[in-house]
N, C-alpha and C. Protein backbone atom coordinates (compact mmCIF):
# COMPACT_ATOMS: atom_id res chain seq x y z
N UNK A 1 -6.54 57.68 6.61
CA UNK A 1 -6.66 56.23 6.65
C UNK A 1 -6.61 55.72 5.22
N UNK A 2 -5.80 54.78 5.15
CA UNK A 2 -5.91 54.33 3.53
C UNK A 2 -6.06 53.06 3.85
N UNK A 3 -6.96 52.38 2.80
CA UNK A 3 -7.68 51.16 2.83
C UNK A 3 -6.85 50.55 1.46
N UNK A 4 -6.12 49.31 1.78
CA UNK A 4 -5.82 48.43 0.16
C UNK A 4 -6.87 46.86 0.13
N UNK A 5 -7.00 46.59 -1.38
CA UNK A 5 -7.89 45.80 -1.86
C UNK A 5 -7.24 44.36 -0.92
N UNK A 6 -7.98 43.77 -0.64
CA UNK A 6 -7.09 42.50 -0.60
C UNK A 6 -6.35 41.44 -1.60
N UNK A 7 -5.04 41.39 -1.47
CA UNK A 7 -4.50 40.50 -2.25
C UNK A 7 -4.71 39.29 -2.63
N UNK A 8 -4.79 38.66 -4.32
CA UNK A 8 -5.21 37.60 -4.68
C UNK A 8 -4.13 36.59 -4.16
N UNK A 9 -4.34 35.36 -3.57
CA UNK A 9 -3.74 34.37 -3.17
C UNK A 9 -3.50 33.11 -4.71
N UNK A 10 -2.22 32.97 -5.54
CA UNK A 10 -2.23 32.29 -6.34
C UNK A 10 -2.57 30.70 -5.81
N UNK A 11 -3.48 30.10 -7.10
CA UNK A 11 -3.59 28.35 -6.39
C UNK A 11 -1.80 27.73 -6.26
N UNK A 12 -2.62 26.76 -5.61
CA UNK A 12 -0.94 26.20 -5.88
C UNK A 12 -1.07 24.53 -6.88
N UNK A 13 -0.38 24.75 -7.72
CA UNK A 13 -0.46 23.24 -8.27
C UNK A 13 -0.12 21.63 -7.75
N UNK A 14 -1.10 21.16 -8.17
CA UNK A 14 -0.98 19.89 -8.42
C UNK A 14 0.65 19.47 -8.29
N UNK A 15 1.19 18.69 -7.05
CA UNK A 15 2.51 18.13 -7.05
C UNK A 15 2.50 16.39 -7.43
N UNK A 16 3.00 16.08 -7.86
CA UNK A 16 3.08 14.39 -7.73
C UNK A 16 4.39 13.82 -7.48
N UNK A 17 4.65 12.61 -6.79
CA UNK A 17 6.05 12.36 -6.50
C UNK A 17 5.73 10.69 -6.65
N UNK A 18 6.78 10.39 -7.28
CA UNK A 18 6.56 8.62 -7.03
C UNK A 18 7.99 7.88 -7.16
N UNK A 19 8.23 7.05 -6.41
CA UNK A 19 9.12 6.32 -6.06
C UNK A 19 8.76 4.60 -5.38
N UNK A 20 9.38 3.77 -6.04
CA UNK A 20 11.00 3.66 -6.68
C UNK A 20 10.80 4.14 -8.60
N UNK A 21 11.06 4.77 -8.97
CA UNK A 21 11.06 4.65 -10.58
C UNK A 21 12.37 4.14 -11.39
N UNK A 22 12.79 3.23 -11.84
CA UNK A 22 11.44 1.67 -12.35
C UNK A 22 10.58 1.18 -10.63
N UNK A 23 9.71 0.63 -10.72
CA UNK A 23 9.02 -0.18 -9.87
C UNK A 23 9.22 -1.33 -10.24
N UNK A 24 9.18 -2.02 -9.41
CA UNK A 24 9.01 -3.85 -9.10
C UNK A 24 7.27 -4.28 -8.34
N UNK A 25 7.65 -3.97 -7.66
CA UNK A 25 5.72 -4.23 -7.01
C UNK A 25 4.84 -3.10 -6.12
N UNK A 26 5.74 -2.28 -5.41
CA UNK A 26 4.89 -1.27 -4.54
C UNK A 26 5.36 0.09 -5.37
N UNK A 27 4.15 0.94 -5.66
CA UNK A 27 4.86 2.08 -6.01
C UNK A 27 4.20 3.04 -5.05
N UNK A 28 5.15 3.98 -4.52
CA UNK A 28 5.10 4.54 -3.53
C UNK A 28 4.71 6.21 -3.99
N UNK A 29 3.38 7.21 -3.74
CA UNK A 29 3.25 8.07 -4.41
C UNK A 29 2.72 9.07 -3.16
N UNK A 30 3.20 10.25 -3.43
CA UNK A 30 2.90 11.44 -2.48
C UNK A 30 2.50 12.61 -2.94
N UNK A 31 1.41 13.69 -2.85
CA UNK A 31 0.71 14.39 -3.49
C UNK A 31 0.82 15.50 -2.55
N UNK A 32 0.55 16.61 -3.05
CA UNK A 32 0.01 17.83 -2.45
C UNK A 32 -1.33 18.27 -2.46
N UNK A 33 -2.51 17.41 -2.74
CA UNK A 33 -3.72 17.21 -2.76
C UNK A 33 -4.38 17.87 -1.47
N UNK A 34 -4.88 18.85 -1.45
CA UNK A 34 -5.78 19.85 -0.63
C UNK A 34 -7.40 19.50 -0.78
N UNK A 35 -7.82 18.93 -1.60
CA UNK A 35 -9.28 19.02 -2.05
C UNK A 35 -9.77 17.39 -1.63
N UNK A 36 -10.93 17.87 -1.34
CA UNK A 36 -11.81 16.81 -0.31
C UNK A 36 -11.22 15.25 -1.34
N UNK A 37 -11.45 15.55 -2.89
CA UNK A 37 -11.14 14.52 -3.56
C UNK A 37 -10.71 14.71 -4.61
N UNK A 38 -10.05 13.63 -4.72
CA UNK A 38 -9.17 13.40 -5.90
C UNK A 38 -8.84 12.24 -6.41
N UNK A 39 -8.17 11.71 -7.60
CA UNK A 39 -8.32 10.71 -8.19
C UNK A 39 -6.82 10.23 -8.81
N UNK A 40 -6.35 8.78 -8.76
CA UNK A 40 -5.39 8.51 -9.44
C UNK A 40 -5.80 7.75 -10.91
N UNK A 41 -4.97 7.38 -11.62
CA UNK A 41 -5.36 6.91 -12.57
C UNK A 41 -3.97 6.46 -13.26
N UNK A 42 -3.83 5.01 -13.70
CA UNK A 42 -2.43 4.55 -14.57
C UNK A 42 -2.92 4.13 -15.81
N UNK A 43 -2.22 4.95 -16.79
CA UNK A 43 -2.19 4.01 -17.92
C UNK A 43 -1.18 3.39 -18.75
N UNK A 44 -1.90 2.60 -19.86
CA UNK A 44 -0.14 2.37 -20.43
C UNK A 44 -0.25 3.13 -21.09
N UNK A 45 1.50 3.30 -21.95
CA UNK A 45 1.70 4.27 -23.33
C UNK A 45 0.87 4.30 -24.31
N UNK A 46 -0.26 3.24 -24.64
CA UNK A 46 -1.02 3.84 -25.66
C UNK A 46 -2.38 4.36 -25.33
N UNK A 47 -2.06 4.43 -24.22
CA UNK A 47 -3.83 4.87 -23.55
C UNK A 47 -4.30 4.49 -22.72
N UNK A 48 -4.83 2.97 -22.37
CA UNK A 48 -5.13 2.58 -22.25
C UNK A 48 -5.03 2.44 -20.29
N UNK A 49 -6.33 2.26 -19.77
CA UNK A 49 -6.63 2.69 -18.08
C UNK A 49 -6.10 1.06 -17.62
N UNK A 50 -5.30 0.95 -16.74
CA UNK A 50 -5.33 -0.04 -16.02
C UNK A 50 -5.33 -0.18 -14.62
N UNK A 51 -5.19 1.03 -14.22
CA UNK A 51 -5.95 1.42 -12.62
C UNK A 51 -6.06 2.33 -12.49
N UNK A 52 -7.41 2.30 -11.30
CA UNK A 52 -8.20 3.41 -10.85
C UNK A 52 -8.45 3.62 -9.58
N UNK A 53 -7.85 4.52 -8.59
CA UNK A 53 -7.39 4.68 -7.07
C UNK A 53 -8.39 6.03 -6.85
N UNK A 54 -8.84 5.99 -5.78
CA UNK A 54 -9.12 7.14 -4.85
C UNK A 54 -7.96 7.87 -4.54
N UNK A 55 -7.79 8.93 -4.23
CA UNK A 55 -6.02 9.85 -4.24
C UNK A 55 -6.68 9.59 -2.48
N UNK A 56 -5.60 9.17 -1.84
CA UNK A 56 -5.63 9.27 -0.15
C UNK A 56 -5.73 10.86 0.31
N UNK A 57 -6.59 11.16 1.48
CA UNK A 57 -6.13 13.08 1.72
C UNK A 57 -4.92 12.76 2.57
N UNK A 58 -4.12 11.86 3.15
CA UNK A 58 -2.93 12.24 3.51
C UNK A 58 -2.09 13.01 2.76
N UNK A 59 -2.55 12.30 1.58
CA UNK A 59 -1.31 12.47 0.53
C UNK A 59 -0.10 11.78 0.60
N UNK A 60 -0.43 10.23 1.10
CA UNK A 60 0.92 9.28 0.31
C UNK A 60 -0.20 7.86 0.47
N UNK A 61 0.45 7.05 -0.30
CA UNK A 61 -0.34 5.89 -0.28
C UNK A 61 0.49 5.04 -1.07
N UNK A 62 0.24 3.96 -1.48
CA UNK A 62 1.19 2.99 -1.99
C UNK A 62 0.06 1.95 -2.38
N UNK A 63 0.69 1.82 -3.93
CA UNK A 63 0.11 1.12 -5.07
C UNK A 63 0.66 -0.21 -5.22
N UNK A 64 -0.22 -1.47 -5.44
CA UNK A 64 0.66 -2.65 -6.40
C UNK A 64 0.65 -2.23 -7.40
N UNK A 65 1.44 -2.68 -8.05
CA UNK A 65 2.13 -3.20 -9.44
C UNK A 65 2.44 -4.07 -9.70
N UNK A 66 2.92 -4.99 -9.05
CA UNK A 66 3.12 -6.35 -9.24
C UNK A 66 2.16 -7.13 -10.59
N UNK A 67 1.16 -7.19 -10.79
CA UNK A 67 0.66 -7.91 -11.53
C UNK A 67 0.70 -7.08 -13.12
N UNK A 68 1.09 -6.08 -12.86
CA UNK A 68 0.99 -5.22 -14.21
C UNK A 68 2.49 -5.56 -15.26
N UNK A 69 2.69 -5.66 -16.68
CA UNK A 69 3.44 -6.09 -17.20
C UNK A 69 4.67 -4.91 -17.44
N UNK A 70 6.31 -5.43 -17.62
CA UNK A 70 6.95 -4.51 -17.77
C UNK A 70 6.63 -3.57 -18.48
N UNK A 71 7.26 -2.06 -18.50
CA UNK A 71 7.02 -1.07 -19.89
C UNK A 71 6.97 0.16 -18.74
N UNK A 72 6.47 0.81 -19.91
CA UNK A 72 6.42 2.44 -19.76
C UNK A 72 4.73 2.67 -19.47
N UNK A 73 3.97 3.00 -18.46
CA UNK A 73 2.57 3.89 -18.07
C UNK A 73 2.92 5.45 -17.07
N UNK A 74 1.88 5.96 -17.47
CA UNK A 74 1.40 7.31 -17.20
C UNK A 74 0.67 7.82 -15.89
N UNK A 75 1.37 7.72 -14.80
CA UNK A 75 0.51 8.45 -13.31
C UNK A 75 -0.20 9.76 -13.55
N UNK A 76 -2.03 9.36 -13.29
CA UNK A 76 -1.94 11.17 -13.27
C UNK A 76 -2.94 10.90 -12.18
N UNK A 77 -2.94 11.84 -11.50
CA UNK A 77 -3.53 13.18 -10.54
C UNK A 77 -4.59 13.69 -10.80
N UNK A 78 -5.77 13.96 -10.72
CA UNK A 78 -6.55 14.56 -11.16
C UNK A 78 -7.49 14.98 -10.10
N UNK A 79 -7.58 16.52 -9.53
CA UNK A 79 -8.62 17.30 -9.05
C UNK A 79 -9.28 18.19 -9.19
N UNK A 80 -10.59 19.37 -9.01
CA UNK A 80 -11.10 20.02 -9.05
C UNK A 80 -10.42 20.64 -10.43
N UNK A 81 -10.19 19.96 -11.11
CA UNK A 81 -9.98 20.74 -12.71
C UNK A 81 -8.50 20.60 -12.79
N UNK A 82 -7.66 20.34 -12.00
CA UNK A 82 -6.07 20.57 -12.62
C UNK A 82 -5.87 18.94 -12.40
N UNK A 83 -4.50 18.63 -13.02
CA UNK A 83 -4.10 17.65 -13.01
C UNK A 83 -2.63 17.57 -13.20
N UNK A 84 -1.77 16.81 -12.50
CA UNK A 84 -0.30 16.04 -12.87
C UNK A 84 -0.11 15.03 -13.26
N UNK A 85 0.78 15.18 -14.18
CA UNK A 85 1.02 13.37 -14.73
C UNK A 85 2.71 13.01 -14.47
N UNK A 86 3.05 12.11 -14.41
CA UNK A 86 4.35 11.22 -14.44
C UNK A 86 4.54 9.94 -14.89
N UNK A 87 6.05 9.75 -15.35
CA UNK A 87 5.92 8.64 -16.25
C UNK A 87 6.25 7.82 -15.16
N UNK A 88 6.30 6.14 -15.18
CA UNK A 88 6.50 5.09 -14.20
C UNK A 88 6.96 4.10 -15.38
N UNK A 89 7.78 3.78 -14.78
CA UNK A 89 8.98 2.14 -15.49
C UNK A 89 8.63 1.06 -14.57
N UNK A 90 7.75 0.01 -15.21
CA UNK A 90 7.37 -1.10 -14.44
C UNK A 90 8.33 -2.13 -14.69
N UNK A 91 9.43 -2.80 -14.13
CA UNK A 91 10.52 -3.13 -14.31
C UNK A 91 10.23 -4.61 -13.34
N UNK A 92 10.55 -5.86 -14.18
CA UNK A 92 10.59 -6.88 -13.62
C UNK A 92 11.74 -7.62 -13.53
């Protein structure tokens, strides 16, 4: 009888998807988010937080933008220690 160890199962990362990129008012975002919770977060290019979302456990949900000014901000992802980011073109 031979007995083997059980095999380690690698995590799987953090996915993020968002569409339309540029945005106009809804931005549309879909995750691979497994964990009870998780967190969105936009900023602009110099840092700076201008929203703060609960991550849905479906894993899609849909953001305004509308009131946010044209340019370049930063989508990220953030759970149980890992995180994804993506860039977003707020386009008016």
């Amino acid at each position: 009888v031979s007995v083997s160890s059980p095999t380690a199962v690698a995590p799987i990362a953090l996915s993020l998807t968002i569409q339309p990129n540029p945005v106009h008012e809804a931005l549309h975002i879909n995750d691979n988010l497994t964990a009870a919770h998780g967190e969105l977060r936009l900023y602009t290019i110099l840092g700076e937080q201008v929203l703060q979302a609960e991550a849905d456990p479906s894993g899609e949900q849909t953001i305004d933008v509308s009131l946010l000014r044209s340019g370049m901000y930063m989508m990220s992802l953030r759970s149980g220690g890992e995180s994804a980011l993506k860039m977003v073109m707020v386009a008016r």
